[in-house]
C-alpha atoms as a PDB file:
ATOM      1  CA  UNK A   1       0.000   0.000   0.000  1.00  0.00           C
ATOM      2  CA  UNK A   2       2.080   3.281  -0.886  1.00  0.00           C
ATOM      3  CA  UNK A   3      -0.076   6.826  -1.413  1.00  0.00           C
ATOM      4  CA  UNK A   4       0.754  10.195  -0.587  1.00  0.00           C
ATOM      5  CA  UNK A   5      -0.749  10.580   3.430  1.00  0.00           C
ATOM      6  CA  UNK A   6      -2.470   7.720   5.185  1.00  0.00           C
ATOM      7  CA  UNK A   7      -4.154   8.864   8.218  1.00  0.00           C
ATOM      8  CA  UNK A   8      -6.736   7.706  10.524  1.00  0.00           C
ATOM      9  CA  UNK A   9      -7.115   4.520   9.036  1.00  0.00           C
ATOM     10  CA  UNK A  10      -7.537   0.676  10.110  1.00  0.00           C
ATOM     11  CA  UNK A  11      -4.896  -1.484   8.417  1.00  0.00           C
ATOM     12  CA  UNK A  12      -4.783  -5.388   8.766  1.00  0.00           C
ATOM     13  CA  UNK A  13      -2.580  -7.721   6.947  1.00  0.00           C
ATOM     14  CA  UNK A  14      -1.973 -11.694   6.817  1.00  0.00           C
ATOM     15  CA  UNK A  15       0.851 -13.838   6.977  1.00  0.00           C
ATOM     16  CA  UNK A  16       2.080 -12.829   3.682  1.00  0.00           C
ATOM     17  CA  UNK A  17       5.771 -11.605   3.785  1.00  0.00           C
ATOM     18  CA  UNK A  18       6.933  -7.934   2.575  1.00  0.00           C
ATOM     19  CA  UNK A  19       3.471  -6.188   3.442  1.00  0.00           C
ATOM     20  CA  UNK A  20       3.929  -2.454   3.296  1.00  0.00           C
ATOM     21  CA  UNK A  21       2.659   0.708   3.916  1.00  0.00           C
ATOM     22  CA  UNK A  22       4.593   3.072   2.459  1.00  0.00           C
ATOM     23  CA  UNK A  23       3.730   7.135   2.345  1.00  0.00           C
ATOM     24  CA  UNK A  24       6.168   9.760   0.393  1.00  0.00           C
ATOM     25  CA  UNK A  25       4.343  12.114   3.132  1.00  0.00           C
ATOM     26  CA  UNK A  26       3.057  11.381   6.642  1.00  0.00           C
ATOM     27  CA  UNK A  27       1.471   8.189   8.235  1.00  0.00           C
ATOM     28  CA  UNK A  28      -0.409   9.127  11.370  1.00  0.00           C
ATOM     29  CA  UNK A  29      -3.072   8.149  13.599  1.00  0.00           C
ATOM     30  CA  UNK A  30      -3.536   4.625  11.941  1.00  0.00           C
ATOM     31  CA  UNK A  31      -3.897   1.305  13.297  1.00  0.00           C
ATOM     32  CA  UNK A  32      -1.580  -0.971  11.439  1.00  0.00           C
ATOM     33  CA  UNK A  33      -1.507  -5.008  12.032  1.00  0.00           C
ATOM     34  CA  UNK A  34       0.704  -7.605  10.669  1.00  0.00           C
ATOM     35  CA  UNK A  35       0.757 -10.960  10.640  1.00  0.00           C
ATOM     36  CA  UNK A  36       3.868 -13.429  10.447  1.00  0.00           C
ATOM     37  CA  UNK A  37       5.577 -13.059   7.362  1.00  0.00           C
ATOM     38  CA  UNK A  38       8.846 -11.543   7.330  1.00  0.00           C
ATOM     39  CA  UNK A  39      10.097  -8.037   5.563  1.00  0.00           C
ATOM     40  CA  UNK A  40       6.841  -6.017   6.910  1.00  0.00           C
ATOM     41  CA  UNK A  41       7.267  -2.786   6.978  1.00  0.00           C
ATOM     42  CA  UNK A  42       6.036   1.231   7.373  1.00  0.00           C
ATOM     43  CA  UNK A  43       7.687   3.542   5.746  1.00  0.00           C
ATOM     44  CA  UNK A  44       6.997   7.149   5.422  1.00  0.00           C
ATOM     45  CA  UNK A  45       9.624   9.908   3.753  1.00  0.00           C
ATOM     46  CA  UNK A  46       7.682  12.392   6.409  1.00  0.00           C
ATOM     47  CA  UNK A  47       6.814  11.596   9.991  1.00  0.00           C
ATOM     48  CA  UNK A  48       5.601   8.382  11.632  1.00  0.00           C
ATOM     49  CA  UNK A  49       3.132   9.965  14.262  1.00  0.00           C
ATOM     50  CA  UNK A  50       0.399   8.601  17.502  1.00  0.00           C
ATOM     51  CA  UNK A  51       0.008   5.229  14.633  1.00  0.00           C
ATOM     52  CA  UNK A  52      -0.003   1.939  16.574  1.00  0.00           C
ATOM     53  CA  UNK A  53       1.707  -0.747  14.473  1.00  0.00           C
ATOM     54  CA  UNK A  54       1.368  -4.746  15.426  1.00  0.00           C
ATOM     55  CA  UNK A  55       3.870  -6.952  14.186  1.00  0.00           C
ATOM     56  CA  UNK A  56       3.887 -10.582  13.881  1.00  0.00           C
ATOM     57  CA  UNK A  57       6.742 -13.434  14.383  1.00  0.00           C
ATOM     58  CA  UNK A  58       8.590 -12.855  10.691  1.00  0.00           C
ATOM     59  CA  UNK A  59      12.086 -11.330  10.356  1.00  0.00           C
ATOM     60  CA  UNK A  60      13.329  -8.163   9.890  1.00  0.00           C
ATOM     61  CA  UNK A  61       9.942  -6.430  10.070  1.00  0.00           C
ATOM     62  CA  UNK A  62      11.279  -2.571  10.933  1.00  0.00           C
ATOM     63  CA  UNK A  63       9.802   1.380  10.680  1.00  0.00           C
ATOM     64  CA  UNK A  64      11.498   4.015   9.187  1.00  0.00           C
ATOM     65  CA  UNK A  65      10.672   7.628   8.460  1.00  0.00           C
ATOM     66  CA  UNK A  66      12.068  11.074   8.811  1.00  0.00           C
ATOM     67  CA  UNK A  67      11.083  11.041  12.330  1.00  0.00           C
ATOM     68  CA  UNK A  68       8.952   8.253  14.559  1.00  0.00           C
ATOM     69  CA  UNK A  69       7.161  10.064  17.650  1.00  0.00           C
ATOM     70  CA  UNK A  70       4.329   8.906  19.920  1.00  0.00           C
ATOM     71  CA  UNK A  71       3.883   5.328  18.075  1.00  0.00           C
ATOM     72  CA  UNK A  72       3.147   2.039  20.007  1.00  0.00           C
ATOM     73  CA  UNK A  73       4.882  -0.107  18.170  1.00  0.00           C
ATOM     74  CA  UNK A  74       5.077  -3.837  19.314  1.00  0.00           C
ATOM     75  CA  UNK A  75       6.999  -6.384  17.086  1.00  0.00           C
ATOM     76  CA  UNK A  76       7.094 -10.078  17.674  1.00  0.00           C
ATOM     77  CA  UNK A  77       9.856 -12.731  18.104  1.00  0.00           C
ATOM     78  CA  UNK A  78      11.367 -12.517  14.898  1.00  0.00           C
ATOM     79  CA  UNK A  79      15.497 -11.722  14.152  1.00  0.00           C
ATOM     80  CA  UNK A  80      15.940  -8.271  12.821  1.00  0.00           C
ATOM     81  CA  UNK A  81      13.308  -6.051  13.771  1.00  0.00           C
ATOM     82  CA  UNK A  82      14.154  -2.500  14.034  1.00  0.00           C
ATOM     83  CA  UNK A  83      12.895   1.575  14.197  1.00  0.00           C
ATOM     84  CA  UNK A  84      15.324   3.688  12.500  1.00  0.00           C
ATOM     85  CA  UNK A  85      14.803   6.997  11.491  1.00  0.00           C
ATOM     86  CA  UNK A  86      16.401  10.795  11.960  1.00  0.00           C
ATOM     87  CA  UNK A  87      14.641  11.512  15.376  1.00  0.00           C
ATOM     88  CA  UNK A  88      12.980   8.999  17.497  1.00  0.00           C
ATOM     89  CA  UNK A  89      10.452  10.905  20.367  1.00  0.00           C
ATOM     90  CA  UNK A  90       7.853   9.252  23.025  1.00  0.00           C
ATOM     91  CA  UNK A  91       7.072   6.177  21.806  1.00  0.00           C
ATOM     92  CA  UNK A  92       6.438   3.010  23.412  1.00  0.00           C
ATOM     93  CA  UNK A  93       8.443   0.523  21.476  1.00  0.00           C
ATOM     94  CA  UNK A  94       8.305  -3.167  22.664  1.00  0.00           C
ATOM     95  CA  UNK A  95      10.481  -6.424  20.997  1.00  0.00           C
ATOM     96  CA  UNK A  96      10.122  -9.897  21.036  1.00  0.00           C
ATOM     97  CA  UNK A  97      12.790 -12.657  21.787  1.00  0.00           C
ATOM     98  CA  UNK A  98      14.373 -12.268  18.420  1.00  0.00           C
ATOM     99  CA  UNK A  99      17.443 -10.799  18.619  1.00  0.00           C
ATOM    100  CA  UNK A 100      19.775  -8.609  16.981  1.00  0.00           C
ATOM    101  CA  UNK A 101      16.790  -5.921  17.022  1.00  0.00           C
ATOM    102  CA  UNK A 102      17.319  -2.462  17.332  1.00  0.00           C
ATOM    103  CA  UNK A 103      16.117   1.218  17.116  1.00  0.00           C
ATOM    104  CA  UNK A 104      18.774   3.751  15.463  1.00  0.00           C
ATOM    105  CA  UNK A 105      18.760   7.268  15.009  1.00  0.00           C
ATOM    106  CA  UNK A 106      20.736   9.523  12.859  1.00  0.00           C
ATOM    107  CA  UNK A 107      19.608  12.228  15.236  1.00  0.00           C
ATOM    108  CA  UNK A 108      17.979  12.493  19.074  1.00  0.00           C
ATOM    109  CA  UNK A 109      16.395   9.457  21.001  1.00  0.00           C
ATOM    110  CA  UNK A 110      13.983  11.209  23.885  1.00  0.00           C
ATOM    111  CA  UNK A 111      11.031  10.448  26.256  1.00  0.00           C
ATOM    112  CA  UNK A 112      10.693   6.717  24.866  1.00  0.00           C
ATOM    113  CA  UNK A 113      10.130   3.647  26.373  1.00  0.00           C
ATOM    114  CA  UNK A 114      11.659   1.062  24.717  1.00  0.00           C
ATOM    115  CA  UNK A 115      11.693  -2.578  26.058  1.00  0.00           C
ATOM    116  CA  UNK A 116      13.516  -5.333  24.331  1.00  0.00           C
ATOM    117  CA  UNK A 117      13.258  -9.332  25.226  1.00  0.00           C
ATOM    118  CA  UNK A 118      15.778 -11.981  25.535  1.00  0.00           C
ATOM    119  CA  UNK A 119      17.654 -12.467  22.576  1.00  0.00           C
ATOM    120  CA  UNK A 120      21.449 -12.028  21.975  1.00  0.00           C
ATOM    121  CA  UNK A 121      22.277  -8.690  20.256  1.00  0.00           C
ATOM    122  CA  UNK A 122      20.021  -6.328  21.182  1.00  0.00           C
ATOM    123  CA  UNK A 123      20.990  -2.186  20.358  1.00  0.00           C
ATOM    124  CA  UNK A 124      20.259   0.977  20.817  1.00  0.00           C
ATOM    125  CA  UNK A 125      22.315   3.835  18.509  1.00  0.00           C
ATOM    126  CA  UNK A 126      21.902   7.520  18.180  1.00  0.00           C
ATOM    127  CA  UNK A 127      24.336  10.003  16.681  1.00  0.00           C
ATOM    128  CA  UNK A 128      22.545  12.954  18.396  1.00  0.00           C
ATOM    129  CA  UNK A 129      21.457  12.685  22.242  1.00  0.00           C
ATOM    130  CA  UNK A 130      19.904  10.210  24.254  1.00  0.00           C
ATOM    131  CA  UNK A 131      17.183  11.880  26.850  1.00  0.00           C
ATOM    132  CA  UNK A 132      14.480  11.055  28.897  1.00  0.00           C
ATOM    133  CA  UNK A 133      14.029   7.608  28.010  1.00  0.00           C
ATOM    134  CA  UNK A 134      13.529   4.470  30.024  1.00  0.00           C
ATOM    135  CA  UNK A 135      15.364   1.345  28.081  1.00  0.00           C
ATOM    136  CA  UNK A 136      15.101  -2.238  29.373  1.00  0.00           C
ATOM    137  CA  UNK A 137      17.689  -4.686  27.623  1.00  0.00           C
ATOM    138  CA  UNK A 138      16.558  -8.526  28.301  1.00  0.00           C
ATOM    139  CA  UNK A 139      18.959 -11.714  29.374  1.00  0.00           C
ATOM    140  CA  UNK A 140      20.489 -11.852  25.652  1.00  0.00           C
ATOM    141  CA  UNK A 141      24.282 -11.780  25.458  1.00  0.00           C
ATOM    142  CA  UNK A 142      25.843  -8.589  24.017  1.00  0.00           C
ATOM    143  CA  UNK A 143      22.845  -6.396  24.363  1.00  0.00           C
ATOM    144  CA  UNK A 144      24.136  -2.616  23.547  1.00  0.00           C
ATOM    145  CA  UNK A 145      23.347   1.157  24.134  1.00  0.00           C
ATOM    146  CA  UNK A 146      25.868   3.029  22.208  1.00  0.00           C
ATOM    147  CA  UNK A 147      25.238   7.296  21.633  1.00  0.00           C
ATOM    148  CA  UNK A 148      27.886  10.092  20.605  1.00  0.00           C
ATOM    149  CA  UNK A 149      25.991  13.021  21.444  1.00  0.00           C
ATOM    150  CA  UNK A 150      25.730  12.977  25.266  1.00  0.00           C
ATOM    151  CA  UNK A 151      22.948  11.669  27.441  1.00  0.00           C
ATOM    152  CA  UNK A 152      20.658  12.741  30.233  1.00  0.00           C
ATOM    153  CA  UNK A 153      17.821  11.320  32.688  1.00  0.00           C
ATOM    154  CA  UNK A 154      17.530   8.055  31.500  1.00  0.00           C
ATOM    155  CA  UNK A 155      17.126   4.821  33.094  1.00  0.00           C
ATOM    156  CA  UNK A 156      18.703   1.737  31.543  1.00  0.00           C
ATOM    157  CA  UNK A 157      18.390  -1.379  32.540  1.00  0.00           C
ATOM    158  CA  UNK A 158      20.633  -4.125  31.322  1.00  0.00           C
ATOM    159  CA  UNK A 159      19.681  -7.797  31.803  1.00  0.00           C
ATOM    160  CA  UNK A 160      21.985 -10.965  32.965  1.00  0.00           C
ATOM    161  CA  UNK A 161      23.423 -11.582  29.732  1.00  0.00           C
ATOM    162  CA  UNK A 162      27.395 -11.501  29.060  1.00  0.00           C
ATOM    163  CA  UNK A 163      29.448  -8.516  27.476  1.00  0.00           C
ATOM    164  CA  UNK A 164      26.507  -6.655  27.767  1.00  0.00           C
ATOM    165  CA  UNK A 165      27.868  -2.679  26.925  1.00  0.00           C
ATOM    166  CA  UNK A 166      26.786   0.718  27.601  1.00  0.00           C
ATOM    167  CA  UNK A 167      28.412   3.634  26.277  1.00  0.00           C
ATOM    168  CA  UNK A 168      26.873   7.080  27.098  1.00  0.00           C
ATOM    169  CA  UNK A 169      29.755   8.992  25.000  1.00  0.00           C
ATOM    170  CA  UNK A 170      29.274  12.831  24.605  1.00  0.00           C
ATOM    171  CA  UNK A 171      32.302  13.666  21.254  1.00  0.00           C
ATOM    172  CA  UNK A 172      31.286  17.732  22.212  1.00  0.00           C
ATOM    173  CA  UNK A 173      31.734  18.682  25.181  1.00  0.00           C
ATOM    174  CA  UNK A 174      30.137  17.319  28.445  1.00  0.00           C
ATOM    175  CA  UNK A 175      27.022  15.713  28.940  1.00  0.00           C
ATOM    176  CA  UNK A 176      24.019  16.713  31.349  1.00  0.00           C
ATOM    177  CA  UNK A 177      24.045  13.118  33.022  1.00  0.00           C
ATOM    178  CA  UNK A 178      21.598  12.591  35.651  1.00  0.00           C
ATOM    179  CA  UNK A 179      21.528   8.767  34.446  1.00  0.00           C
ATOM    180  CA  UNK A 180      20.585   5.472  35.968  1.00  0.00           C
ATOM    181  CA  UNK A 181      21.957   2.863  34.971  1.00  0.00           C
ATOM    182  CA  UNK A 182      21.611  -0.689  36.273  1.00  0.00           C
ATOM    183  CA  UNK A 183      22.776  -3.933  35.561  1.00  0.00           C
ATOM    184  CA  UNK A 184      22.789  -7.487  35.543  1.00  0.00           C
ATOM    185  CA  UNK A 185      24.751 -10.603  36.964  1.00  0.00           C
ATOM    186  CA  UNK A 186      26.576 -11.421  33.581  1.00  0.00           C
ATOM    187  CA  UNK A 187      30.163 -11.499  33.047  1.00  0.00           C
ATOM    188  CA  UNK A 188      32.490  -8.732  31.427  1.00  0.00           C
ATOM    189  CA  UNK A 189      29.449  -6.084  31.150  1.00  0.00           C
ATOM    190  CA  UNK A 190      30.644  -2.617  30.669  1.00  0.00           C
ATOM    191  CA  UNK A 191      29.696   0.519  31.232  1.00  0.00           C
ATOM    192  CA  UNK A 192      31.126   3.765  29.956  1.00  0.00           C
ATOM    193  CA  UNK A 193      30.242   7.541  30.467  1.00  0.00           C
ATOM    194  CA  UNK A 194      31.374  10.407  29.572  1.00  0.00           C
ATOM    195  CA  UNK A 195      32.368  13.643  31.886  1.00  0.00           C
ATOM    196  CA  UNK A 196      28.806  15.038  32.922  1.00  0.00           C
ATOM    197  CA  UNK A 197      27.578  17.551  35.175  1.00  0.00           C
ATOM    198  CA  UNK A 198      24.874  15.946  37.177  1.00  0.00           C
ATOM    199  CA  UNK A 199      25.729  12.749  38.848  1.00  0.00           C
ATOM    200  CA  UNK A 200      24.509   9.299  37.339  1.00  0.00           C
ATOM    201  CA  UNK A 201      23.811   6.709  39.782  1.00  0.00           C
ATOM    202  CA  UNK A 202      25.501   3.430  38.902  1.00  0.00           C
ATOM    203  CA  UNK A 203      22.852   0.084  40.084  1.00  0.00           C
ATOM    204  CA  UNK A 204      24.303  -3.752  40.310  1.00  0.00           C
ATOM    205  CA  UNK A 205      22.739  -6.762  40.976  1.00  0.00           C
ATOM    206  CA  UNK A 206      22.841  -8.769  43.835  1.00  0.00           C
ATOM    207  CA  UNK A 207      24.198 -12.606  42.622  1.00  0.00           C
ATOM    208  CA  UNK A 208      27.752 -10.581  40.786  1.00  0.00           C
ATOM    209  CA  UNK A 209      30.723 -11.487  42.337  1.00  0.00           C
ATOM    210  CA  UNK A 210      34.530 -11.213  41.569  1.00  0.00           C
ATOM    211  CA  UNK A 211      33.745 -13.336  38.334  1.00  0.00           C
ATOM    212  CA  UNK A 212      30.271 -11.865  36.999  1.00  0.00           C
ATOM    213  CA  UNK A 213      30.203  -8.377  37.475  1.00  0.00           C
ATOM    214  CA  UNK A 214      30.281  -5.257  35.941  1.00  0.00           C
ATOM    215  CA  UNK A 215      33.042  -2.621  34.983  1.00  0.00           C
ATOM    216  CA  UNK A 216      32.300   0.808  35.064  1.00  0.00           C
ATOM    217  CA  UNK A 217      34.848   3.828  32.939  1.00  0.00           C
ATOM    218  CA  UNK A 218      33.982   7.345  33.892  1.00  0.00           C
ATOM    219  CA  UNK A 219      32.582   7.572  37.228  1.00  0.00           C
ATOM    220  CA  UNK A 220      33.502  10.868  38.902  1.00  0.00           C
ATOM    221  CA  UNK A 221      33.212  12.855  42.639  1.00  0.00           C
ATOM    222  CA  UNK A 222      29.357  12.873  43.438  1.00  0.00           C
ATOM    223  CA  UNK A 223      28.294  10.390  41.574  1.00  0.00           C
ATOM    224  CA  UNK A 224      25.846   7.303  43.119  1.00  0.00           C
ATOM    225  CA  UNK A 225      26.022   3.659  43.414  1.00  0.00           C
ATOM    226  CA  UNK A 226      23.141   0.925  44.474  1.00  0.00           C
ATOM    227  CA  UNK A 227      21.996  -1.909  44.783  1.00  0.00           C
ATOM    228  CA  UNK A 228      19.444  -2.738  41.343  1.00  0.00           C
ATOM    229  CA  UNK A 229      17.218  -5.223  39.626  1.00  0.00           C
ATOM    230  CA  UNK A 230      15.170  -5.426  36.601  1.00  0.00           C
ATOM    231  CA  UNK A 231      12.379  -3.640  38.722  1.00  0.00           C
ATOM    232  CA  UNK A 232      14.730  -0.459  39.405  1.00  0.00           C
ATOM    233  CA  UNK A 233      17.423   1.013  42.356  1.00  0.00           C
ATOM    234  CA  UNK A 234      17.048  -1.498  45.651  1.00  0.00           C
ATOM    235  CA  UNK A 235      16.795   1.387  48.308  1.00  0.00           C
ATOM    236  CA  UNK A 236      15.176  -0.269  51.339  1.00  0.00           C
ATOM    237  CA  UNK A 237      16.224  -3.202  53.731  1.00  0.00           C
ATOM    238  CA  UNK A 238      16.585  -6.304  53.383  1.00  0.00           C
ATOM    239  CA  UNK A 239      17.993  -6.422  49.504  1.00  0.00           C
ATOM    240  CA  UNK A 240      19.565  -2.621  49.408  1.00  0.00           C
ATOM    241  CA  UNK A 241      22.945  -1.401  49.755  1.00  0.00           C
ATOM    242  CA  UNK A 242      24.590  -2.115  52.978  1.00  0.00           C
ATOM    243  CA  UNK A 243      24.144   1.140  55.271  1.00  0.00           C
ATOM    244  CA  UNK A 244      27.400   0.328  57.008  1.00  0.00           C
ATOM    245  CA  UNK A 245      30.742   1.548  54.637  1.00  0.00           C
ATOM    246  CA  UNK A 246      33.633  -0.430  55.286  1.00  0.00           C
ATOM    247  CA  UNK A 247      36.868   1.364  54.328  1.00  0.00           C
ATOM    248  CA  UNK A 248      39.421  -1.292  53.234  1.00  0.00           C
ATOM    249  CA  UNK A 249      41.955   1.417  52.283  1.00  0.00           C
ATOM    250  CA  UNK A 250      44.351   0.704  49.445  1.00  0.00           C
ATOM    251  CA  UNK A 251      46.449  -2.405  48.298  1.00  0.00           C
ATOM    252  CA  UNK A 252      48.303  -2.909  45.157  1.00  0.00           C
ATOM    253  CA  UNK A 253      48.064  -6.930  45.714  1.00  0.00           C
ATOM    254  CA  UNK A 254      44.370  -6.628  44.687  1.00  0.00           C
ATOM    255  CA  UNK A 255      44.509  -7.089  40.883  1.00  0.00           C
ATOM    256  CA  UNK A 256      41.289  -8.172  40.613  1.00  0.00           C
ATOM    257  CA  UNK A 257      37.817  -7.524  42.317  1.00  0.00           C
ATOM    258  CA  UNK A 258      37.789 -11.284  43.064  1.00  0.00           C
ATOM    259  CA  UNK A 259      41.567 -10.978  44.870  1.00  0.00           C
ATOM    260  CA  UNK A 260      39.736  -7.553  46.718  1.00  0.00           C
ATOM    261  CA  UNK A 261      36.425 -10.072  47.622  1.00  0.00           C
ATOM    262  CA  UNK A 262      38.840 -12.602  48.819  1.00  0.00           C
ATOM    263  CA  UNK A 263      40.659 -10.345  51.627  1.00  0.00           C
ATOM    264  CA  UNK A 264      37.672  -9.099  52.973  1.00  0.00           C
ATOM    265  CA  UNK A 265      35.633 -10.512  56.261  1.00  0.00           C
ATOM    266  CA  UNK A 266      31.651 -10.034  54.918  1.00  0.00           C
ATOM    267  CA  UNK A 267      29.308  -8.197  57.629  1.00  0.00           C
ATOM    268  CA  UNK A 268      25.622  -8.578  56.638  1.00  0.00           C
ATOM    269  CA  UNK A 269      24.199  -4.568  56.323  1.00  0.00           C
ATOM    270  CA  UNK A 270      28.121  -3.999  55.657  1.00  0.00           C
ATOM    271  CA  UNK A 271      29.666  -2.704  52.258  1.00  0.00           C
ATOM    272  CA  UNK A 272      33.027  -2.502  51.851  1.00  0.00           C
ATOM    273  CA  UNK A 273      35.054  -0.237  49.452  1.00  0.00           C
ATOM    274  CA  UNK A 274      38.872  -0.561  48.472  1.00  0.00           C
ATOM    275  CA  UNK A 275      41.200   0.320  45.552  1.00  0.00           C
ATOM    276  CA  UNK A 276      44.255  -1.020  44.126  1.00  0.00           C
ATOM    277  CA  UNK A 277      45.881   1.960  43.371  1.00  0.00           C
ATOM    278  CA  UNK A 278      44.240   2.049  39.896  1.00  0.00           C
ATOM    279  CA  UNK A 279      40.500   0.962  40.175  1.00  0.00           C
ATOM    280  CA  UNK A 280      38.421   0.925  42.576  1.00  0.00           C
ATOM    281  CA  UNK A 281      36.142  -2.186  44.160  1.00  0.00           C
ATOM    282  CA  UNK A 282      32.590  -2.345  46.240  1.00  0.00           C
ATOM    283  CA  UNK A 283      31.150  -5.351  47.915  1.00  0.00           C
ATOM    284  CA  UNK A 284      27.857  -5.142  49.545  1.00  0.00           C
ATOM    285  CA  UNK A 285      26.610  -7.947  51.800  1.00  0.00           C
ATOM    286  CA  UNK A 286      22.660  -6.910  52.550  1.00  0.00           C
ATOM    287  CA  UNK A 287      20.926  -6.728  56.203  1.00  0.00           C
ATOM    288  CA  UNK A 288      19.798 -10.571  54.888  1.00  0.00           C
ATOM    289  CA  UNK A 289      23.139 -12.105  53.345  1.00  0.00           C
ATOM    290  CA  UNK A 290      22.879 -11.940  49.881  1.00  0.00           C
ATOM    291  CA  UNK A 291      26.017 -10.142  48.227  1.00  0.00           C
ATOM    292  CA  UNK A 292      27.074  -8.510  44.937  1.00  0.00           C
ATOM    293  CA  UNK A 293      30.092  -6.412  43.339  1.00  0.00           C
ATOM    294  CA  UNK A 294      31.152  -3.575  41.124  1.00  0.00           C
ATOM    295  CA  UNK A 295      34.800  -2.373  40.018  1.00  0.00           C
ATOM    296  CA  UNK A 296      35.073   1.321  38.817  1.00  0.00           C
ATOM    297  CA  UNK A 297      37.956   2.420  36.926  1.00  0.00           C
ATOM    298  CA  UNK A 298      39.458   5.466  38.996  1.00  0.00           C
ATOM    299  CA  UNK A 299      40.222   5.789  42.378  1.00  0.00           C
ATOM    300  CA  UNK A 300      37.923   6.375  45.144  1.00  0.00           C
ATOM    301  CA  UNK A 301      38.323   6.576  48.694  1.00  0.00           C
ATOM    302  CA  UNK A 302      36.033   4.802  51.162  1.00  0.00           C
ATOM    303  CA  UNK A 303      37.500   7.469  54.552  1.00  0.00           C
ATOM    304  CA  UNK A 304      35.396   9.980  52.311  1.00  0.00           C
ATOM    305  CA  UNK A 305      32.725   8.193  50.243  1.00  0.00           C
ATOM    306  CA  UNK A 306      29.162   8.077  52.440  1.00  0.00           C
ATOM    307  CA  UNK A 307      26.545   5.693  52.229  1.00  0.00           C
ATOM    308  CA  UNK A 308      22.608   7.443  52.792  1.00  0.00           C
ATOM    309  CA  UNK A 309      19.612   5.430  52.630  1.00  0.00           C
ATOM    310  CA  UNK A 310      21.173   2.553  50.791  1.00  0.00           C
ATOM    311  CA  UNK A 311      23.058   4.608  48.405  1.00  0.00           C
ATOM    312  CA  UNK A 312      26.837   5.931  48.203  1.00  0.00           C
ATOM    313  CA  UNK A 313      28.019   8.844  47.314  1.00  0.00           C
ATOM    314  CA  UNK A 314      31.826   8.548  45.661  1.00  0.00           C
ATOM    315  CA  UNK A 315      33.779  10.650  46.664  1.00  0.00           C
ATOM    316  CA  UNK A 316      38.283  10.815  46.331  1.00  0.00           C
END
């Protein structure tokens, strides 16, 4: 189906693969419905606007336009899907268990809520800024949020897969921050951020330990750290932060945030904090017993970090 402007219509396919609806203006205010086949697609050289589009199971079913804003877009469990377009504003945009899906933008990604589910591969790419969204990453293995144009107030939340990756980069200048990012109990997960004015607050999960745990690159003084899940920051008792910091000081023999978990003597409600002269390592044991871990690149001092309601505050 390919016109001019399709708006305010009702829009229902079957299992057929390569259904379109294709517009060299604006699609808006449609209801658009799939079935399984692969290759569906809308595609509009304008704007992609308050439409909700259904996908089925197929592959590589995926939106594009100028710019996508206030969609509900929902594709199913096939590889491939994706949203790509120049600016991508306040939609709800919900994957299956495909992997490899993704939602791109040439330009800004703001005030969307995008939700993937367990497969492997999983992204999320601007060139411009990531804002205001709230991303959940499932339990897929090298899951990704990669942007170049700084970030602010979001909340990501990364799932147990391994080599999981987040890079808030900012290539001008510094970035607003204010982020929240959590993450999961896989192994070699990374997190990177660039210099920002308001603090982020860094989440873990409880189950890491000097083997499955996350790295974090560009912490700074004032920034947070918590306890997490797939649900959000931990702040209460039992399953939050240890209120009790435990300064282990500094010592070069701890190479590795297992060596650092080794050394110490766990406290339920106790966290400790220690560095090895070139990163920095946390271990929380909760008022009830369970544990987790974090390593931050940098070096932070646990005589001057505090711990408030289940959250530190870094400090050097």
């Amino acid at each position: 189906m390919t016109t001019f402007s399709i708006s305010k219509k009702t829009i229902t396919f079957g299992d057929d693969s390569g259904d379109s609806v294709i517009a060299s203006g604006d699609i808006s205010k449609n209801t658009i419905t799939f079935g399984n086949g692969s290759g569906d697609n809308v595609q509009a050289t304008g704007n992609i606007s308050q439409n909700t589009i259904t996908f089925g199971d197929g592959l590589f079913d995926f939106v594009t336009a100028d710019n996508v804003s206030q969609n509900m877009i929902t594709f199913g469990d096939g590889l491939g899907d994706f949203v790509e377009a120049f600016g991508i504003s306040q939609n709800t945009i919900t994957f299956g268990d495909g992997g490899e899906d993704f939602v791109a933008a040439f330009g800004d990604i703001s005030k969307n809520t995008i939700t993937f589910g367990n497969g492997s591969g999983d992204t999320v790419a601007a060139d411009g800024k990531l804002s205001n969204n709230t991303i959940t990453l499932g339990n897929g293995f090298r899951d990704e949020v990669s942007i170049d144009g700084g970030s602010d107030h979001n909340t990501i939340i990364v799932g147990n897969g391994n080599f999981d990756d987040v890079t808030l980069a900012a290539l001008s200048g510094t970035a607003i921050g204010a982020d929240t990012i959590i993450t999961g109990t896989g192994s070699s997960d990374t997190v990177n951020v660039a210099a920002h004015t308001n603090a982020d607050t860094f989440g873990f999960s409880l189950g890491t330990n000097g083997t499955s745990f996350t790295k974090i690159t560009g912490a700074q003084t004032g920034d947070q750290v918590a306890v997490g899940n797939s649900a959000g920051l931990v702040l209460t008792d039992p399953n939050g932060l240890g209120n009790t910091l435990v300064n282990e000081g500094s010592n070069s023999s701890w190479t590795s945030l297992a060596l650092f978990i080794q050394a110490i003597a766990a406290m339920p409600g106790d966290t400790f904090m220690g560095n090895n002269g070139t990163d920095t390592f946390i271990f929380t044991d909760t008022a009830n017993g369970q544990t987790g871990a974090i390593e931050l690149a940098g070096v932070f001092s646990g005589a001057n970090s505090t711990i408030s309601n289940h959250v530190m505050t870094l400090q050097t």
